[in-house]
Protein backbone atom coordinates (compact mmCIF):
# COMPACT_ATOMS: atom_id res chain seq x y z
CA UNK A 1 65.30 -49.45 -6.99
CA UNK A 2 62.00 -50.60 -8.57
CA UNK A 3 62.42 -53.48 -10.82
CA UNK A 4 60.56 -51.42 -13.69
CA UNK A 5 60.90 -48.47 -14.43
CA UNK A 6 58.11 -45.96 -14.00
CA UNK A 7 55.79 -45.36 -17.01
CA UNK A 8 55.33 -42.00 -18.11
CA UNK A 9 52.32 -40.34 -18.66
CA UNK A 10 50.87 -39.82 -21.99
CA UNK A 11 49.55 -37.16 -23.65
CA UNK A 12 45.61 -37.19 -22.59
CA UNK A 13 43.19 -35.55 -24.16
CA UNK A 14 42.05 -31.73 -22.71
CA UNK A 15 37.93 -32.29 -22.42
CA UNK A 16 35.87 -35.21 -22.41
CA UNK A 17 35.38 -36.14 -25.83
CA UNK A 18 35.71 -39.84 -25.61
CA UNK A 19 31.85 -41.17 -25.31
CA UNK A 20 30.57 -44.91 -24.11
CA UNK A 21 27.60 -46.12 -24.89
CA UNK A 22 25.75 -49.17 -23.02
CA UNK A 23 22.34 -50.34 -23.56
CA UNK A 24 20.33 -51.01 -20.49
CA UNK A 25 19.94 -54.91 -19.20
CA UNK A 26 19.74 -55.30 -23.18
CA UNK A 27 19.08 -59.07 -23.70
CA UNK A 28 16.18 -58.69 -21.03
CA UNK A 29 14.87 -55.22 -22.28
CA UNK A 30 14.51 -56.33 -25.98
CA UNK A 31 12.38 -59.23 -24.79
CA UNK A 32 10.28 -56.61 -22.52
CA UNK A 33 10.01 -54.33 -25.75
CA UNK A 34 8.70 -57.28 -28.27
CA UNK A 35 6.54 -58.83 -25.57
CA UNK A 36 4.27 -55.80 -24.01
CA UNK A 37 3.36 -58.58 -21.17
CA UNK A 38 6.59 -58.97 -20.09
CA UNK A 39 6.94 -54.85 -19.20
CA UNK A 40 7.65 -54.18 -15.76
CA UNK A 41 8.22 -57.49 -14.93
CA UNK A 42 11.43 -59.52 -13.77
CA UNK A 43 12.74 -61.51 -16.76
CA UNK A 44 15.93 -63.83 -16.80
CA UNK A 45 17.64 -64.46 -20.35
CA UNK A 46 19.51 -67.37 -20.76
CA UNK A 47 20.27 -71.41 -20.64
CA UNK A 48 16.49 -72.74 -19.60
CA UNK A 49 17.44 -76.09 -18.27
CA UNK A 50 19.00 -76.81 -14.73
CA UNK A 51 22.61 -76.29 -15.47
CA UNK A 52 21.40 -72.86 -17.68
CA UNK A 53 23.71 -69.47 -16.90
CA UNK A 54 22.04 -65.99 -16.90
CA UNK A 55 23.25 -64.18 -19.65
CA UNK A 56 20.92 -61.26 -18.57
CA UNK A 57 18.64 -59.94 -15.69
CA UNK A 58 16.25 -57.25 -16.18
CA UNK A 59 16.09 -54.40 -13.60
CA UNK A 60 13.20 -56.14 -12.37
CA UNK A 61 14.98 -59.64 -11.56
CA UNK A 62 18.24 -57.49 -10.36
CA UNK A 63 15.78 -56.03 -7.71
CA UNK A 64 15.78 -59.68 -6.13
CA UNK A 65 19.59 -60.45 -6.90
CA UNK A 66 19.26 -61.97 -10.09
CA UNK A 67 22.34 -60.98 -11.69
CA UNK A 68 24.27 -61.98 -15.12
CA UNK A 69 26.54 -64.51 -15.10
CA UNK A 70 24.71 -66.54 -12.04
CA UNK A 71 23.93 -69.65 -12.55
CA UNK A 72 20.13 -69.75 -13.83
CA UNK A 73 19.05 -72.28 -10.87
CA UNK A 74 20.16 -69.58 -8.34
CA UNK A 75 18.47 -66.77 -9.52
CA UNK A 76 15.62 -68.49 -10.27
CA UNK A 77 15.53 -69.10 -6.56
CA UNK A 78 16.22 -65.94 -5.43
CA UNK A 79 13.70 -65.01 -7.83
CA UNK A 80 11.01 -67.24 -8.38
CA UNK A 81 8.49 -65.16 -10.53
CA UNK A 82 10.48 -64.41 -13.05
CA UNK A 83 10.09 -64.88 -16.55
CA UNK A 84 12.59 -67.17 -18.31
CA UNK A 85 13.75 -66.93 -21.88
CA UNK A 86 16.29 -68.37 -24.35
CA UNK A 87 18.59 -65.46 -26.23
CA UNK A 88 17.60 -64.55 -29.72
CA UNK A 89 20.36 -62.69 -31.08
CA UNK A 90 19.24 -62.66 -34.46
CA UNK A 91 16.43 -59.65 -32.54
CA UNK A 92 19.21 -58.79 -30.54
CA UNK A 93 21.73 -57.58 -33.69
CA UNK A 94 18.78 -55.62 -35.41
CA UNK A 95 18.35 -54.04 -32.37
CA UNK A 96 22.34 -52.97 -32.00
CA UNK A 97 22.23 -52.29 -35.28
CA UNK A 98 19.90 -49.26 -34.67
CA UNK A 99 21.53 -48.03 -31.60
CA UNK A 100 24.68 -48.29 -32.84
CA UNK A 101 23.12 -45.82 -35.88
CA UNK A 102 22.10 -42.94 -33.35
CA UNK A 103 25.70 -42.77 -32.41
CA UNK A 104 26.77 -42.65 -36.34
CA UNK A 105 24.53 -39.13 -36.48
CA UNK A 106 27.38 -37.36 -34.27
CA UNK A 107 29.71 -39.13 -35.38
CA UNK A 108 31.77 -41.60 -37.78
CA UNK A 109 34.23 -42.65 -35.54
CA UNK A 110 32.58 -45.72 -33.35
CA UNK A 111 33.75 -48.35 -31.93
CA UNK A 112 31.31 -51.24 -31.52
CA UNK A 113 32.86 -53.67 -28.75
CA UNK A 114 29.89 -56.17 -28.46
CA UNK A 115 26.48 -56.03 -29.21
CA UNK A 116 24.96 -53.74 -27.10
CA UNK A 117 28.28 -51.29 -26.42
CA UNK A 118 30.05 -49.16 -28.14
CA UNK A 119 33.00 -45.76 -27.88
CA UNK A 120 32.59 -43.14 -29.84
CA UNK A 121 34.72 -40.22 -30.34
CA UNK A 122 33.35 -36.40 -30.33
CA UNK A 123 36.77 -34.41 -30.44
CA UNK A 124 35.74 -32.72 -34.01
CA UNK A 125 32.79 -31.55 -32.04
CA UNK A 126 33.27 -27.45 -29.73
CA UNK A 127 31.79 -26.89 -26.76
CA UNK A 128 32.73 -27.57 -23.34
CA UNK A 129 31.32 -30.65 -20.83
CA UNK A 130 27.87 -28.90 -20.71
CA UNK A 131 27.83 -28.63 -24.88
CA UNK A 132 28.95 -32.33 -24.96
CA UNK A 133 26.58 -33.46 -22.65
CA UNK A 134 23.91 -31.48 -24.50
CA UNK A 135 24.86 -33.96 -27.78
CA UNK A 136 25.31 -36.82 -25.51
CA UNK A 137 21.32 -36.50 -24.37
CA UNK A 138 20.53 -36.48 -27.78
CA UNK A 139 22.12 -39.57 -28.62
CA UNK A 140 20.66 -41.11 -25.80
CA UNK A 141 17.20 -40.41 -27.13
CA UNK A 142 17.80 -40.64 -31.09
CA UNK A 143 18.39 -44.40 -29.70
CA UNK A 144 15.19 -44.71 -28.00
CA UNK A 145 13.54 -43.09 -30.94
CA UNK A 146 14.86 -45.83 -33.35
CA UNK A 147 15.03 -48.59 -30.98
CA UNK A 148 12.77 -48.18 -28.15
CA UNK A 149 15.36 -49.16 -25.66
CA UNK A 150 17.05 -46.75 -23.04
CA UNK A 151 20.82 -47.03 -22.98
CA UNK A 152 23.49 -44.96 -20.81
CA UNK A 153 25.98 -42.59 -21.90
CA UNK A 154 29.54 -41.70 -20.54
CA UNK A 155 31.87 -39.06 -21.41
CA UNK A 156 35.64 -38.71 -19.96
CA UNK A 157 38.85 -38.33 -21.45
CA UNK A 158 39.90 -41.63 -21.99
CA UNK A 159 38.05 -45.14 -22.78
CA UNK A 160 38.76 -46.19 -18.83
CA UNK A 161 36.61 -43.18 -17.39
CA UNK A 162 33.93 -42.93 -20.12
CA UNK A 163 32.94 -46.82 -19.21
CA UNK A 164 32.73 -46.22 -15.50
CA UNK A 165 30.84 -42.96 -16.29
CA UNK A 166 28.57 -44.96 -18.18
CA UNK A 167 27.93 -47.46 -15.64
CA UNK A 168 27.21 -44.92 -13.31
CA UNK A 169 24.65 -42.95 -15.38
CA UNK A 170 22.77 -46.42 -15.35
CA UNK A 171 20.29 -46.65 -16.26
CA UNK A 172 19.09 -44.47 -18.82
CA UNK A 173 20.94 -41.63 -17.49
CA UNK A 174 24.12 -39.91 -19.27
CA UNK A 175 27.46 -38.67 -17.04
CA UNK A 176 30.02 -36.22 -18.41
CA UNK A 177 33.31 -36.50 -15.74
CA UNK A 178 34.54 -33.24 -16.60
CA UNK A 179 38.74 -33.48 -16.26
CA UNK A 180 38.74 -31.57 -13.24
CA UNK A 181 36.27 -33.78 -11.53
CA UNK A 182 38.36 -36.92 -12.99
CA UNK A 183 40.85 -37.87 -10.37
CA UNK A 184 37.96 -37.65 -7.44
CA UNK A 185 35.67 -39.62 -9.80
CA UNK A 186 38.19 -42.27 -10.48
CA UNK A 187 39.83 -42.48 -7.03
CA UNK A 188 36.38 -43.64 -5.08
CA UNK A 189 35.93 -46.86 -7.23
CA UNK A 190 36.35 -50.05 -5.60
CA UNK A 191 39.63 -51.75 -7.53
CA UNK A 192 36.97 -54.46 -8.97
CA UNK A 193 35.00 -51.78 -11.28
CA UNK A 194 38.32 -51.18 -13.59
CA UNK A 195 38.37 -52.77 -16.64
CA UNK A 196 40.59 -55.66 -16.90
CA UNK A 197 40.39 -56.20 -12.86
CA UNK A 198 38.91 -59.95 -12.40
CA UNK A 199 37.57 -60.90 -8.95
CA UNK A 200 41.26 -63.34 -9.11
CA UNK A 201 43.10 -60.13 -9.19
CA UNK A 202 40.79 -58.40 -7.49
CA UNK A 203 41.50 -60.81 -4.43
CA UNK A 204 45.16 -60.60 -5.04
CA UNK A 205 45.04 -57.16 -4.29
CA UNK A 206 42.69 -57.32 -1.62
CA UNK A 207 45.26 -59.20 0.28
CA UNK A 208 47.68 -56.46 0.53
CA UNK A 209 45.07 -53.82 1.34
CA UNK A 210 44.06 -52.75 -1.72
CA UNK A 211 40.35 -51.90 -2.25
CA UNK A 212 39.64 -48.66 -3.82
CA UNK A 213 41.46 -47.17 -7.36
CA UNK A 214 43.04 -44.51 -4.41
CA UNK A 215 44.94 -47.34 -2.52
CA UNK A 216 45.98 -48.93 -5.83
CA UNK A 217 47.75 -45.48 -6.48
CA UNK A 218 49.89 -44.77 -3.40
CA UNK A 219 51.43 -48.51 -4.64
CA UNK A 220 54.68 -48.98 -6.28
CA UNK A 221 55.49 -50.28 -9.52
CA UNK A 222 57.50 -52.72 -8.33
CA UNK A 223 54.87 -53.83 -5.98
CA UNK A 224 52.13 -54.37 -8.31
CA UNK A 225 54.78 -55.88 -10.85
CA UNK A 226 55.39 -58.54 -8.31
CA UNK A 227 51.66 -59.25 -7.39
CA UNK A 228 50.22 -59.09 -11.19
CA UNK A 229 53.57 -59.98 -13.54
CA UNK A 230 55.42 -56.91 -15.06
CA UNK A 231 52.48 -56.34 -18.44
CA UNK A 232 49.47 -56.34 -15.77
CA UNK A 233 51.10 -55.22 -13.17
CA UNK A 234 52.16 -51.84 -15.29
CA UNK A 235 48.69 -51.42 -16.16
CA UNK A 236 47.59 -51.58 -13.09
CA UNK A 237 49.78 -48.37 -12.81
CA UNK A 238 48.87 -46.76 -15.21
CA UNK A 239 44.94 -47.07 -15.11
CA UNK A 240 45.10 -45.81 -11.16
CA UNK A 241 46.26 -42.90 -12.69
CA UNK A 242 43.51 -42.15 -15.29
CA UNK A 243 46.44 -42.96 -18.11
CA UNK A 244 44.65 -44.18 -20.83
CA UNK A 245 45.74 -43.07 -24.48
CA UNK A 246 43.46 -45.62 -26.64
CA UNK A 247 41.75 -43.88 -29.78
CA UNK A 248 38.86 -45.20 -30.93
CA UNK A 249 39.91 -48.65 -33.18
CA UNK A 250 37.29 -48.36 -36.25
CA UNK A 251 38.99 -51.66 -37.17
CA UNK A 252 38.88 -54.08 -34.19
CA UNK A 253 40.96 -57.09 -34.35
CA UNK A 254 38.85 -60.55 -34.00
CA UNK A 255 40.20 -62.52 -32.24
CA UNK A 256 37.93 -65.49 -31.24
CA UNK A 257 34.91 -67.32 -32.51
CA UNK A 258 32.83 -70.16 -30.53
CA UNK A 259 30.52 -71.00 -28.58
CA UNK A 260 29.97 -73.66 -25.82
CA UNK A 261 27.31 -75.27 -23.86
CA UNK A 262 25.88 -76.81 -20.35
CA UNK A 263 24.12 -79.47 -21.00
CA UNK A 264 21.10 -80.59 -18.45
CA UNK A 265 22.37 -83.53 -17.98
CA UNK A 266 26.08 -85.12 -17.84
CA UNK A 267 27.01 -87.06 -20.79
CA UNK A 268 28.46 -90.67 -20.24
CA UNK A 269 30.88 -92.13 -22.32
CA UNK A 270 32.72 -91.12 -25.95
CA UNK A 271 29.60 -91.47 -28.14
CA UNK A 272 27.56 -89.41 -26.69
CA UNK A 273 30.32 -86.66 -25.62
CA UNK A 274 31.58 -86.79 -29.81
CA UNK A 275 27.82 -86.36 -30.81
CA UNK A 276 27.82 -83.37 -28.50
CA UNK A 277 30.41 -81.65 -29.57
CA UNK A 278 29.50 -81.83 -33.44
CA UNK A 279 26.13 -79.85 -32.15
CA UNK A 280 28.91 -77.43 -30.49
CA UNK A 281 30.57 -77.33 -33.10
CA UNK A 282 28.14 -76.45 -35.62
CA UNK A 283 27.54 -73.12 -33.58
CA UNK A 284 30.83 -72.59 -33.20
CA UNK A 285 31.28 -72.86 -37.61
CA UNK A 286 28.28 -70.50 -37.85
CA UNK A 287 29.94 -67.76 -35.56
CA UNK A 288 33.31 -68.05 -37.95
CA UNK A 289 31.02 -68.12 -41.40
CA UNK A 290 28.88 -65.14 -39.75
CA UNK A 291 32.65 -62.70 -38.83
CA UNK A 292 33.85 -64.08 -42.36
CA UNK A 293 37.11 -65.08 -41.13
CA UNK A 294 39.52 -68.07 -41.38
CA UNK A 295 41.05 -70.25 -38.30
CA UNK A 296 44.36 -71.68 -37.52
CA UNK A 297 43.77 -72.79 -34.04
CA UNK A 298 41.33 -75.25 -32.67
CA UNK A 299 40.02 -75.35 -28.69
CA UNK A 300 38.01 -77.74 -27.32
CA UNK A 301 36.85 -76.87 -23.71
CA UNK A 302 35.59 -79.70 -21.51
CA UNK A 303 34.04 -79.06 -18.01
CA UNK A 304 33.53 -82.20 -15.96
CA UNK A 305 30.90 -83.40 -13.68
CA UNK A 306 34.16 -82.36 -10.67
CA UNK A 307 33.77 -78.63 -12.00
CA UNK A 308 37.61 -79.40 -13.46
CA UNK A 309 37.85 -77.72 -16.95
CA UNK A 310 40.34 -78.80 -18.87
CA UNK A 311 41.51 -77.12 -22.07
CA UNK A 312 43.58 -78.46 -25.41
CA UNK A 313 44.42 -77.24 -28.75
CA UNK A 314 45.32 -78.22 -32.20
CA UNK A 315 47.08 -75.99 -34.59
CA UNK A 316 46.27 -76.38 -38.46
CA UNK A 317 49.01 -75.57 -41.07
CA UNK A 318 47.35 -72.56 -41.84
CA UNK A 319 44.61 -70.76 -41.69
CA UNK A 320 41.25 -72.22 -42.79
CA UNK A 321 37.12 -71.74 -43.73
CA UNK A 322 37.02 -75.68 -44.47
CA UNK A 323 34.29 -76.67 -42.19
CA UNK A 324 35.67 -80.44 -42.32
CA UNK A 325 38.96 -79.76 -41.39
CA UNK A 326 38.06 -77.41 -38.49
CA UNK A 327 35.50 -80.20 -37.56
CA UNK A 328 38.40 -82.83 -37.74
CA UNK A 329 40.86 -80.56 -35.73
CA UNK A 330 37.89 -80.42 -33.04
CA UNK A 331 37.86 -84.17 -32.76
CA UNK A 332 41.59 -84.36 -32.14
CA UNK A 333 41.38 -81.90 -29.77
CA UNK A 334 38.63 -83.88 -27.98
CA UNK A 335 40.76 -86.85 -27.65
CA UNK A 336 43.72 -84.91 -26.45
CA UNK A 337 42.07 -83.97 -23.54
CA UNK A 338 41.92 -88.23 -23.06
CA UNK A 339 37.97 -87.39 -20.73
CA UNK A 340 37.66 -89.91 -18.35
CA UNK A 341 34.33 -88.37 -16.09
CA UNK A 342 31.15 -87.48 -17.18
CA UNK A 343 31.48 -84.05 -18.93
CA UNK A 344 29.11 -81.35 -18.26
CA UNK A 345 30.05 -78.61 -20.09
CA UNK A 346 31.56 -78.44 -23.94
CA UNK A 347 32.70 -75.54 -25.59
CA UNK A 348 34.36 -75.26 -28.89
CA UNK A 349 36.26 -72.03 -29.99
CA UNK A 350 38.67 -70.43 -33.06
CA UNK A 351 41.93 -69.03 -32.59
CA UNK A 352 44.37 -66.95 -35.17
CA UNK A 353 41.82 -65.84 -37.26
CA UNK A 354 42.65 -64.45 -40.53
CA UNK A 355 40.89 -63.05 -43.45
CA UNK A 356 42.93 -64.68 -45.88
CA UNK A 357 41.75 -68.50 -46.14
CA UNK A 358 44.03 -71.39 -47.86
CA UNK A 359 42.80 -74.33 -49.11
CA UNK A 360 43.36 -77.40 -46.30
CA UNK A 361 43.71 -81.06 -47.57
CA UNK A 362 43.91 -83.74 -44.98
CA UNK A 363 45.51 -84.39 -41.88
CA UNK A 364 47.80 -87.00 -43.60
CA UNK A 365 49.42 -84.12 -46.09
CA UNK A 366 49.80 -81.35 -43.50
CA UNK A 367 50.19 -82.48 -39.93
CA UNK A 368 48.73 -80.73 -37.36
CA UNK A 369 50.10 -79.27 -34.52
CA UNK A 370 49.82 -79.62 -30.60
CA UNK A 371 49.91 -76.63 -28.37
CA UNK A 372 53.08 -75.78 -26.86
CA UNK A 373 52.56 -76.59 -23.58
CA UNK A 374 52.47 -80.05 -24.64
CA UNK A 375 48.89 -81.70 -26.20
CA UNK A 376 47.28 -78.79 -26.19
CA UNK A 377 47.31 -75.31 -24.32
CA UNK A 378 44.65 -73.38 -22.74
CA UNK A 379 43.24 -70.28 -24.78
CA UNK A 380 41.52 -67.32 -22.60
CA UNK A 381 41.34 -69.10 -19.50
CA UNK A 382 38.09 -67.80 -17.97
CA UNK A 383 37.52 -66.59 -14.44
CA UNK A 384 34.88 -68.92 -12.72
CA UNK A 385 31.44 -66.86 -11.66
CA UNK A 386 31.24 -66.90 -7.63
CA UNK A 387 28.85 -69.82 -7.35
CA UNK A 388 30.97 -71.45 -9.53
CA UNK A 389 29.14 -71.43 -12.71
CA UNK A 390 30.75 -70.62 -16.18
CA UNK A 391 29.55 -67.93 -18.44
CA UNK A 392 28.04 -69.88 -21.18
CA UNK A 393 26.95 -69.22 -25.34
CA UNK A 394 23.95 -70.94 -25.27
CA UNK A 395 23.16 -73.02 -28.54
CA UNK A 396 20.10 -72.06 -30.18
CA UNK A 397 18.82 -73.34 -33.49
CA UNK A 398 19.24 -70.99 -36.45
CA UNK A 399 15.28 -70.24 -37.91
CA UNK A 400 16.34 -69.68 -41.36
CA UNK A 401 12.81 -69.45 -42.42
CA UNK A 402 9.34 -71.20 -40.85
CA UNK A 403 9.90 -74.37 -39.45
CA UNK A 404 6.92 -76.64 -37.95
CA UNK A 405 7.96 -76.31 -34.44
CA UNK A 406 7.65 -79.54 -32.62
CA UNK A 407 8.57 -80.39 -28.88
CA UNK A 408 12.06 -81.12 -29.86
CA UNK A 409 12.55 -77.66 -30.97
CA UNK A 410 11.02 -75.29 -29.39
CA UNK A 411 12.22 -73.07 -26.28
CA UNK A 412 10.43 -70.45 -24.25
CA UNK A 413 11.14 -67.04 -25.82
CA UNK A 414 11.31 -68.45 -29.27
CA UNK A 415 8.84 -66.95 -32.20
CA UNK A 416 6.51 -68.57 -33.40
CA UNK A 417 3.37 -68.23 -35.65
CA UNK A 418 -0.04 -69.71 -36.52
CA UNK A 419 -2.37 -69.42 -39.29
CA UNK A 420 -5.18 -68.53 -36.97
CA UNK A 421 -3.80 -65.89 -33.83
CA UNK A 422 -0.29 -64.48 -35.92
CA UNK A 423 2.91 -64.00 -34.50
CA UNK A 424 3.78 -64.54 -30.76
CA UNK A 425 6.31 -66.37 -28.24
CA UNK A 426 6.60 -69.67 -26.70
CA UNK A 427 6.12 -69.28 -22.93
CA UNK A 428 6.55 -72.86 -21.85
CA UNK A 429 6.12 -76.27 -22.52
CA UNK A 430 4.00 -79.09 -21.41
CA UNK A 431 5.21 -82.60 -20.58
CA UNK A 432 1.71 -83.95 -22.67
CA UNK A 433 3.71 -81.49 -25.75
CA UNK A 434 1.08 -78.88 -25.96
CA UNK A 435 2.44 -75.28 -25.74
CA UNK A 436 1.67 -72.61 -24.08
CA UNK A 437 2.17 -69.13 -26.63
CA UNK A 438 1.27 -65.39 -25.83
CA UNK A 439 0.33 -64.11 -29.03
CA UNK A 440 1.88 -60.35 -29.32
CA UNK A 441 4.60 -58.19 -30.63
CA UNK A 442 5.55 -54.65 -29.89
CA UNK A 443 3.25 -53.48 -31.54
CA UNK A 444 0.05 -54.64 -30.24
CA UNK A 445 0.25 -54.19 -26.52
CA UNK A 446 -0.55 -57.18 -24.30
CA UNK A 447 -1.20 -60.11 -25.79
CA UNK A 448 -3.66 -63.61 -25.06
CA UNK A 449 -2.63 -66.64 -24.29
CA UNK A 450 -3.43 -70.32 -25.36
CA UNK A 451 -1.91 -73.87 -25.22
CA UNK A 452 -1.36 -75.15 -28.68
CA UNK A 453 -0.87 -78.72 -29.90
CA UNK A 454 1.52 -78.82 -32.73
CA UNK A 455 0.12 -81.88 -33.15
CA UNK A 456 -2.91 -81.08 -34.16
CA UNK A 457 -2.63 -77.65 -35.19
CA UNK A 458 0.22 -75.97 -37.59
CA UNK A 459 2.61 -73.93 -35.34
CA UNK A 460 5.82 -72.16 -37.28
CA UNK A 461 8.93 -71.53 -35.36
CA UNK A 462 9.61 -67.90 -37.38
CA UNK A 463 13.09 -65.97 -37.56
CA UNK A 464 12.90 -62.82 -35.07
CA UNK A 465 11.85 -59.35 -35.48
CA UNK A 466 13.73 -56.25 -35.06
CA UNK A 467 12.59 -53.13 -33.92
CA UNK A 468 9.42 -51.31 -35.57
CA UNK A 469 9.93 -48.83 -37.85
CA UNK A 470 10.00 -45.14 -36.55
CA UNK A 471 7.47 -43.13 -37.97
């Protein structure tokens, strides 16, 4: 007798009306649309010093392996002309913004799950697969009208199939699985391509023989409850069979805010590790003022120069906005995790957010609390990237407004602007402190370049651009 029972199938929808849409290498392909140079060529967003992780590869830098996630030293090797550049998500949220809008001309129902994805669904719309393939074309190119990008499209029944069809139409294409073509669609996809399959599980599953979504099938429930716990493991079973009953969510549930970072070097001792993580932190309060939410839980991640990552909490009384007390909570957390090695990697993140904020006094009136699993538990545990490096939230300074832009704070990708040339990008930096800009936008086609002395000569850092108007 299997140890669960089961699952039954759920009522699925009859034609593909559930939609995903995925902009192309985005990161990398609105730096290739603001910087006409950059077209055509391979271009690696990310962490620019040695310990940096690529957040994205253009097609270009793919070609060569380059891929997201790798660690920035590797895929600069394997591909050594490529351009390198900090993210700058302020240009990178304008952008979404107007991609996300040629979806909103179909429909109202859309479901924005980061930046540059989204579901949509078309069910008030007739027609068969051809008819909703006809609308999904259009989408495709209303988004390259407004934002000049290409994204993919993919239609299928169910959120599970519409993502793979999407990644398959990649790029720029669009792929309608029509529900009789579902089950051989689904069944030739490697295990590793579902949603929710990590390469832990992945290898788990591996180990008894299972590769492809068809040899996941033809196992039993019990089986899979053993190898992934009785939740996963009944997913597992249910997603082999194309049973996937989400709707659309037009109100998603946060529930994280952070950010973290690898820093060049390790730091040595608790001075310098403390000062660190108030920079962390900082990013981490801007992210929680930016979703206007309020946090009860605390995490401090610390990755040592031994690659061990060790995790701890602290729990407030309830939830909060106070910067200082989140700040405080942080600290504790810190010192719960007692670091004894040189730390490489700091992250800071908020738990149990809430939209409803209560006023927190000090430590000494409420006491905080420790995570249950003694000081402090580990939140989202993260699968390691194969050559062992951590996907990482770079931080990047906020440009409110012009700022002079000295040595300190400058990074290549960054805008920037003089009196003399107007707007254009920092390309690199000199050890003497001149820099090298390339003077352009998306507007102007290829741009010059000069070394500037901010010394000497008045160079703004400038907040980003979005898109250019459509005509």
């Amino acid at each position: 007798m299997p140890v669960v029972p089961e699952p039954r199938a759920p009522a699925m929808r009859e034609r593909a009306t559930m939609a995903h849409l995925d902009a192309d290498a985005f990161f990398a392909s609105v730096e290739q649309h603001q910087r006409p140079s950059l077209r055509g060529r391979p271009v690696l967003v990310g962490g620019v010093g040695p310990r940096g992780v690529v957040a994205t590869a253009s097609y270009e830098a793919r070609r060569d392996g380059a891929r997201s996630a790798m660690s920035m030293e590797l895929a600069r090797r394997l591909c050594p002309t490529a351009i390198v550049l900090v993210p700058r998500f302020d240009a990178y949220a304008a952008y979404s913004r107007q991609i996300m809008a040629a979806l909103r001309e179909v429909t109202d129902l859309v479901e924005p799950i980061s930046i540059d994805e989204a579901f949509a669904d078309l069910d008030h719309l007739d027609g068969d697969s051809d008819a909703l393939e006809t609308v999904a074309r259009r989408v495709r190119e209303r988004a390259r009208e407004l934002s000049g990008l290409s994204v993919s499209l993919g239609l299928g029944r169910s959120k599970l199939v519409a993502k793979l069809a999407s990644e398959a139409a990649k790029p720029g294409g669009v792929r309608v699985v029509d529900p009789t073509d579902e089950d051989a669609f689904l069944l030739a996809h490697p295990v590793r391509a579902l949603w929710g399959v990590g390469p832990v599980s992945a290898s788990r599953l591996e180990q008894l023989g299972v590769r492809t979504v068809e040899d996941l099938r033809r196992q039993p429930i019990d089986t899979l409850v053993d190898v992934a716990g009785e939740a996963a493991g009944t997913n597992l079973y249910r997603i082999a069979r194309g049973w996937d009953d989400r709707p659309v969510n037009l109100v998603r549930e946060r529930k994280s805010a952070g950010a973290e970072h690898t820093f060049d070097h390790d730091l040595h001792g608790r001075t310098a590790i403390a000062a660190a993580l108030e920079t962390v932190a900082d990013g981490a309060l801007r992210r929680l003022d930016r979703h206007g939410v309020a946090a009860r839980t605390v995490v401090v991640k610390v990755r040592t120069s031994s690659f061990t990552t060790v995790t701890r909490s602290v729990t407030l009384p309830r939830p909060t906005t106070d910067s200082a007390a989140l700040r405080a909570a942080a600290r504790r957390a810190l010192d719960l995790a007692d670091v004894t090695e040189p730390v490489r990697l700091l992250g800071v993140s908020f738990h149990a957010l809430s939209e409803h904020a209560q006023l927190m006094l000090s430590f000494e009136d409420d006491a905080a609390v420790v995570g249950p699993d003694g000081p402090g538990v580990a939140v989202d545990a993260v699968e390691a990237a194969p050559d062992g490096a951590a996907p990482e939230t770079p931080v990047i300074p906020t440009v409110p407004g012009p700022v002079r832009a000295t040595v300190e704070n400058v990074a290549p990708g960054l805008d920037v602007e003089t009196a003399k040339d107007g707007r254009g990008w920092v390309v690199r930096v000199r050890d003497d402190g001149r820099i090298a800009v390339r003077f352009e936008t998306a507007q102007t086609g290829p741009g010059y370049q000069r070394w500037v002395d901010p010394e000497s000569e008045e160079l703004l850092l400038v907040p980003a651009l979005g898109p250019p108007p459509t005509a």
